[in-house]
N, C-alpha and C. Protein backbone atom coordinates (compact mmCIF):
# COMPACT_ATOMS: atom_id res chain seq x y z
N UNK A 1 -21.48 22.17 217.38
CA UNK A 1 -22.50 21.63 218.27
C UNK A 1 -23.79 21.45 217.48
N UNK A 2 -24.36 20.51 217.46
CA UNK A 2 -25.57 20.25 216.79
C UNK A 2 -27.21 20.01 218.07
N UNK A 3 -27.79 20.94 217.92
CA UNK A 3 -28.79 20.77 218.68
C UNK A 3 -29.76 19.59 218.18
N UNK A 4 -31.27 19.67 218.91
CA UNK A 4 -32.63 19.34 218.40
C UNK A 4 -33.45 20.06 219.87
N UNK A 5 -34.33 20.62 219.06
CA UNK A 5 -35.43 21.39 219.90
C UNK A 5 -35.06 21.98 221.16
N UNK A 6 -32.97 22.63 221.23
CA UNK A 6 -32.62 22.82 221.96
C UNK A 6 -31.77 22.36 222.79
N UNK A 7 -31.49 21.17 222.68
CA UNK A 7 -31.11 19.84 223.10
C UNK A 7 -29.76 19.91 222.79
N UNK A 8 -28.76 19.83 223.10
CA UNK A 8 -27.69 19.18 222.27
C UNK A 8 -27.44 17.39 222.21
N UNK A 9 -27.59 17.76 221.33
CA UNK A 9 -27.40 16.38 220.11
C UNK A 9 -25.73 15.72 220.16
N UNK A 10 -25.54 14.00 220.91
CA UNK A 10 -24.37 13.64 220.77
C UNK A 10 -24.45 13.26 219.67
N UNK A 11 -23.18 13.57 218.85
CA UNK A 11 -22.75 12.78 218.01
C UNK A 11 -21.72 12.09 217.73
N UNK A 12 -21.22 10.95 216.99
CA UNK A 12 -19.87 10.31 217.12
C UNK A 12 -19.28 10.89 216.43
N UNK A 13 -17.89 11.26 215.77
CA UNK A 13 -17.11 11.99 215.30
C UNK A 13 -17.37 11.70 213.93
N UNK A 14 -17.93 10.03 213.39
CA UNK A 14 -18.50 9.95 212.09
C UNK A 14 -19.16 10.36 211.47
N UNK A 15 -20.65 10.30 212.60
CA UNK A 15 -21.62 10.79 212.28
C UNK A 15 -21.55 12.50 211.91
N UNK A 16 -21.10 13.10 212.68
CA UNK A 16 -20.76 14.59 212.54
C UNK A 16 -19.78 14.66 211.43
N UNK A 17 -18.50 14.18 211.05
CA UNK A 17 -18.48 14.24 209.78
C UNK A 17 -19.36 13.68 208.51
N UNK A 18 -20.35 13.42 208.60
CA UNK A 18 -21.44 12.93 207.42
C UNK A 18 -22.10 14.20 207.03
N UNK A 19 -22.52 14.54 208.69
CA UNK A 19 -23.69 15.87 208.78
C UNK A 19 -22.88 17.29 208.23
N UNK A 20 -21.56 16.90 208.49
CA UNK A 20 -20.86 18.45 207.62
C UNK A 20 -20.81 18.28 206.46
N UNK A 21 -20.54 16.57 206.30
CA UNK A 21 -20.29 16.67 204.33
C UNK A 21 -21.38 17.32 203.68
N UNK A 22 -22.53 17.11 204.20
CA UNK A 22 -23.87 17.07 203.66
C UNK A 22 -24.30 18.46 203.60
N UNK A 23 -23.91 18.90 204.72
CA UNK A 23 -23.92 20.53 205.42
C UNK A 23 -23.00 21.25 204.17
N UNK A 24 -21.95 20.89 203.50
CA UNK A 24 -21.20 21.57 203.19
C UNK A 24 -21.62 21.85 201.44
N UNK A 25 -22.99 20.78 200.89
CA UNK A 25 -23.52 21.28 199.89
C UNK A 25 -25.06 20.81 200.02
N UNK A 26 -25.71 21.90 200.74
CA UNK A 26 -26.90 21.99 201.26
C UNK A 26 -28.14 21.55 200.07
N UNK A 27 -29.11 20.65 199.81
CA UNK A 27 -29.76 20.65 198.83
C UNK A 27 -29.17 19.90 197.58
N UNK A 28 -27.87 19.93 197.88
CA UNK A 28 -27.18 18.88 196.82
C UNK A 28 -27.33 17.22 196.87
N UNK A 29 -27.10 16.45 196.04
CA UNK A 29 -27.45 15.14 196.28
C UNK A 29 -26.03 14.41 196.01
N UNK A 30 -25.83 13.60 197.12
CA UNK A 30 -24.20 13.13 197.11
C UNK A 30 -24.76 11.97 197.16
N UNK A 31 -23.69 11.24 196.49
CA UNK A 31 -23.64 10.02 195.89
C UNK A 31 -23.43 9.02 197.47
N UNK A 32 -23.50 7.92 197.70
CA UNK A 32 -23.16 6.96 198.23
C UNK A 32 -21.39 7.37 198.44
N UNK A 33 -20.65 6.49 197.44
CA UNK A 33 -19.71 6.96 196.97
C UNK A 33 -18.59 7.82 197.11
N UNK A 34 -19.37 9.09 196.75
CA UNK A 34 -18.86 10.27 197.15
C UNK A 34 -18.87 10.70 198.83
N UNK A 35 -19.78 10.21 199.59
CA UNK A 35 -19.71 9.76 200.82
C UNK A 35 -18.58 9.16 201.40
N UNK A 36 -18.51 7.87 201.17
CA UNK A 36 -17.28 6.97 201.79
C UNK A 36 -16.09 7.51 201.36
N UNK A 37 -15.72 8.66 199.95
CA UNK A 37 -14.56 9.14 200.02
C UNK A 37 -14.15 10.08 201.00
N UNK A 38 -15.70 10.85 201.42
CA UNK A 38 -15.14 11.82 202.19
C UNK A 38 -15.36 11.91 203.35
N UNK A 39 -16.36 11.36 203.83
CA UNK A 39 -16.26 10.68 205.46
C UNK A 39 -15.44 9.90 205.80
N UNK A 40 -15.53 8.46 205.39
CA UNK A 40 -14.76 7.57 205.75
C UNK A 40 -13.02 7.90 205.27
N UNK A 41 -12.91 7.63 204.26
CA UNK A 41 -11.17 7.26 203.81
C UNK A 41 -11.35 7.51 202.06
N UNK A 42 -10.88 8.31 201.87
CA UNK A 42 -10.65 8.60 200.14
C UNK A 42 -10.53 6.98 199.22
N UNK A 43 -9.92 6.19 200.08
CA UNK A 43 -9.24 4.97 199.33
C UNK A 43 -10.19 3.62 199.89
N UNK A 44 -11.24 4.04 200.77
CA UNK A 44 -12.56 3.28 201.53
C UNK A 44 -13.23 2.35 200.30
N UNK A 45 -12.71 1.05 200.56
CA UNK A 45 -13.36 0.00 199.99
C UNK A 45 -14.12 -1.10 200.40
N UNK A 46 -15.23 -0.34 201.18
CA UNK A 46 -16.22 -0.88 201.91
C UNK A 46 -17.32 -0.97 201.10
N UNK A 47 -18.64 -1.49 201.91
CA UNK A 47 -19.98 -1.62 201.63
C UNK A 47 -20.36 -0.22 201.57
N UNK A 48 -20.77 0.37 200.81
CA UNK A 48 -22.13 1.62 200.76
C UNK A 48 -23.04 1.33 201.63
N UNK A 49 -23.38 -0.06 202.28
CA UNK A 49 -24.28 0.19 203.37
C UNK A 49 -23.75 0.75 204.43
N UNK A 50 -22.81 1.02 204.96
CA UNK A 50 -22.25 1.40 205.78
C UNK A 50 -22.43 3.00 205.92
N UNK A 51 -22.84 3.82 204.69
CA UNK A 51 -23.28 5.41 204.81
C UNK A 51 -24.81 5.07 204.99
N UNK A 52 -25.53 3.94 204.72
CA UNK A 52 -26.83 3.91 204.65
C UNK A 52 -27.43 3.81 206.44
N UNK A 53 -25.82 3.26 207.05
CA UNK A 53 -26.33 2.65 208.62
C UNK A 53 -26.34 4.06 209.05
N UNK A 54 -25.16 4.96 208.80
CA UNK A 54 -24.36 6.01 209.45
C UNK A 54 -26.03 7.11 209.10
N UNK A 55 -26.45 7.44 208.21
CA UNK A 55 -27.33 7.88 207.98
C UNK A 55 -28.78 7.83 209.05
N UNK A 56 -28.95 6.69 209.02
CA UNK A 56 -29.81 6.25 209.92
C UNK A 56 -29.89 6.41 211.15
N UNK A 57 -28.64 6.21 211.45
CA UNK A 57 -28.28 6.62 213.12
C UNK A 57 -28.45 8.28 212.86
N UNK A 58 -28.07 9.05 212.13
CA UNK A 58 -27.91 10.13 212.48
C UNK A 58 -29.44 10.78 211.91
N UNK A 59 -30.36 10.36 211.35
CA UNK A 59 -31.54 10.12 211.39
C UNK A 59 -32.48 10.03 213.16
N UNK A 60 -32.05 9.40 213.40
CA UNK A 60 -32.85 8.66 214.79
C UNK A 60 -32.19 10.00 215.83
N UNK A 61 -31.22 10.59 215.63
CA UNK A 61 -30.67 11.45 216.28
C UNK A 61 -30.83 13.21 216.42
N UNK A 62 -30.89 12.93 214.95
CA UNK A 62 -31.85 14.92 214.87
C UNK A 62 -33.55 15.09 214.26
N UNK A 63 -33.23 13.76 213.80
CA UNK A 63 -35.46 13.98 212.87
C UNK A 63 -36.15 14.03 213.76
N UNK A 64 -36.94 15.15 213.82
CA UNK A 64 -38.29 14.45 214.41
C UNK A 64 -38.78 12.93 214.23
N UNK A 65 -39.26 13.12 212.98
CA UNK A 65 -39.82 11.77 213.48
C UNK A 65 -38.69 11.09 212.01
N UNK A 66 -37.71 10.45 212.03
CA UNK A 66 -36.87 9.14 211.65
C UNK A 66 -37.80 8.32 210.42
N UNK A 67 -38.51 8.13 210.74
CA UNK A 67 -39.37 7.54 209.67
C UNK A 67 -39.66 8.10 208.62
N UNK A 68 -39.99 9.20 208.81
CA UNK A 68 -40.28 10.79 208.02
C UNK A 68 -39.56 11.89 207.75
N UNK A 69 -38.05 11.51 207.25
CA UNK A 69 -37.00 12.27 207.67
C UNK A 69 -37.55 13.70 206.52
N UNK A 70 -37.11 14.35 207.08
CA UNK A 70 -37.02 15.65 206.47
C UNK A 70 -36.06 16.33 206.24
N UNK A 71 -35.11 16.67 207.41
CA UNK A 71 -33.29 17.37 207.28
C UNK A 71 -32.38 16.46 205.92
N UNK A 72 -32.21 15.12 206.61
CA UNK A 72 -31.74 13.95 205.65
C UNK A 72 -32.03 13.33 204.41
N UNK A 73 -32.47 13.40 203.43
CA UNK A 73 -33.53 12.96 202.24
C UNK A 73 -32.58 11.76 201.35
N UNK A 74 -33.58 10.65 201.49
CA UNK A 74 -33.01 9.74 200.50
C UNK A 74 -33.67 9.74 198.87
N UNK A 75 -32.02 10.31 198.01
CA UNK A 75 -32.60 9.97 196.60
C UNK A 75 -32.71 9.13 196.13
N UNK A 76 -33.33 8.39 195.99
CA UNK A 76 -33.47 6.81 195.72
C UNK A 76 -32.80 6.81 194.48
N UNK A 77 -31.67 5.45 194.75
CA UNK A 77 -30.90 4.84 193.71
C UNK A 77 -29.40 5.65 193.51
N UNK A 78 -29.58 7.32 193.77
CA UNK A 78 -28.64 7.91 194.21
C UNK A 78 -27.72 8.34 195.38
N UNK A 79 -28.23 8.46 196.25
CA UNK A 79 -27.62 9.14 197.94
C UNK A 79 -28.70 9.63 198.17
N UNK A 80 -28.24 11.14 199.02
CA UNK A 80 -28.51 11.56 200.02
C UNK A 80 -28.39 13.60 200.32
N UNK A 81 -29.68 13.55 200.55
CA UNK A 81 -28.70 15.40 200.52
C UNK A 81 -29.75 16.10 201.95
N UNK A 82 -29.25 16.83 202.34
CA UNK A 82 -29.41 17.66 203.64
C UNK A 82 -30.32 18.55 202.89
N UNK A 83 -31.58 18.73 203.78
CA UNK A 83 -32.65 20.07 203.08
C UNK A 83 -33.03 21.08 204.23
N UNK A 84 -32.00 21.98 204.40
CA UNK A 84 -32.26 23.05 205.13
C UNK A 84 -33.53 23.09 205.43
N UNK A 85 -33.73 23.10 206.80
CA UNK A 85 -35.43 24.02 207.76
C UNK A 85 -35.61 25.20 206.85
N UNK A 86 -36.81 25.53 206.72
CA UNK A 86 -37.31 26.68 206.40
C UNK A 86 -36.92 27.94 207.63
């Protein structure tokens, strides 16, 4: 179950697998890439925008403020890594 400020937070079964991949190496920075192998399909020969949409949505869904993400962090040119609340 994923809250916000108490709240429970829907998520689609995608999106919640993104937030565990990410969850599952906290502070780490995962590739695009390494994304679509392990969310989507190991053998996923899609667009990388497609973790960039999934991101976003799940952005708009737990950040405060989306614009200013903080949980979600984009490494520019690389991915993406989850930064634990204090």
């Amino acid at each position: 179950v994923v809250t916000k400020g108490g709240a429970e937070v829907a998520l689609t079964p995608t999106e919640l697998r993104l937030l565990l991949e990410l969850g599952r190496h906290p502070a780490q920075v995962l590739s695009r890439v390494q994304l679509l192998e392990r969310v989507w399909d190991y053998n996923y020969l899609g667009d990388s925008r497609l973790v960039d949409v999934c991101v976003q949505r799940v952005r708009a869904k737990v950040e405060d403020d989306p614009t200013r993400p903080r949980l979600i962090q984009t490494v520019r040119g690389v991915g993406y890594k989850l930064v634990p609340p204090p």
